[in-house]
Protein backbone atom coordinates (compact mmCIF):
# COMPACT_ATOMS: atom_id res chain seq x y z
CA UNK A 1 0.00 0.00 0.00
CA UNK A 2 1.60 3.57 -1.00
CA UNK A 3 1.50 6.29 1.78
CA UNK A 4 -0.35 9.44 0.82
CA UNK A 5 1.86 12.82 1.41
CA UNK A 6 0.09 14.78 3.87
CA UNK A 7 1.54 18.03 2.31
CA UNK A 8 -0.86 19.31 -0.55
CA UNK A 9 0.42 20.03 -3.64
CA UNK A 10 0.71 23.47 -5.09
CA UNK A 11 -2.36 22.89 -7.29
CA UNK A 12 -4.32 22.16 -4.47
CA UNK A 13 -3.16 24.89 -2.59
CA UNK A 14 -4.63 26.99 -5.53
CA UNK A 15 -7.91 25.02 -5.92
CA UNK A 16 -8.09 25.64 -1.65
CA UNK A 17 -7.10 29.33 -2.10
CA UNK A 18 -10.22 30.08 -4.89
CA UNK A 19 -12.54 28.04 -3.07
CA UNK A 20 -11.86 29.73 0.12
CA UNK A 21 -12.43 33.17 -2.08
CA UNK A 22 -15.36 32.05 -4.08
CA UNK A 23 -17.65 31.32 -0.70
CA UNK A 24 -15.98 34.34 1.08
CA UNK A 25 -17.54 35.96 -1.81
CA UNK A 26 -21.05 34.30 -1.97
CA UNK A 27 -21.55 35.27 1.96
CA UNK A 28 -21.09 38.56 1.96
CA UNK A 29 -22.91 38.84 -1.37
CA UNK A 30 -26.02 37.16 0.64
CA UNK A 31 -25.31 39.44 3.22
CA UNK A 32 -25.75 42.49 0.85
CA UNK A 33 -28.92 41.06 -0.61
CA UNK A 34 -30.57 40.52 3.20
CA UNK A 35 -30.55 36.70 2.38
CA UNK A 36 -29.39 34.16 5.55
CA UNK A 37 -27.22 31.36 4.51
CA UNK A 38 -26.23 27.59 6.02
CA UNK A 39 -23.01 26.75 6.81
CA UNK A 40 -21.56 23.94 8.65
CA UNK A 41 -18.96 24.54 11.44
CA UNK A 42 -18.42 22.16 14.59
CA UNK A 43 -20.59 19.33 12.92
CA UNK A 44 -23.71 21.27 12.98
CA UNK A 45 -25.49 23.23 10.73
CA UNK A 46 -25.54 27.07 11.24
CA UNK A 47 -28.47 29.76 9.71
CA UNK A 48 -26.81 33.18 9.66
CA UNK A 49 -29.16 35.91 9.07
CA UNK A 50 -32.24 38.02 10.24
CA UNK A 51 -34.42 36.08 7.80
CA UNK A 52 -33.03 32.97 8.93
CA UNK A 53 -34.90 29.96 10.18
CA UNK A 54 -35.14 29.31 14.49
CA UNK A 55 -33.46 26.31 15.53
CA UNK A 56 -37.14 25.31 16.17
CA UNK A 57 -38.12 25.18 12.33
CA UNK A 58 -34.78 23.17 11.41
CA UNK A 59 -36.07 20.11 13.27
């Protein structure tokens, strides 16, 4: 079995880098617009946003 490097290469750095920019980009675009968005950050799912769903409608 072949080990996998654990460093990325630089095309992945890039690919990371524009991804990182691209939803950077679509939040505060949403957040112009007045629209909430989902994201998921300590294994749950977060609704950012004064239109946003409660917790209580997510269930």
């Amino acid at each position: 079995m072949s080990e996998k490097s654990t460093t990325p290469k630089p095309e992945e750095k890039i690919v990371h880098v524009a991804l990182r920019r691209a939803v950077k980009s679509a939040l505060e675009r949403k957040k112009k617009l007045g629209q909430y968005s989902v994201i998921w950050r300590d294994n749950q799912i977060i609704t950012q946003g004064e239109d946003a769903p409660s917790v209580e409608q997510q269930k």
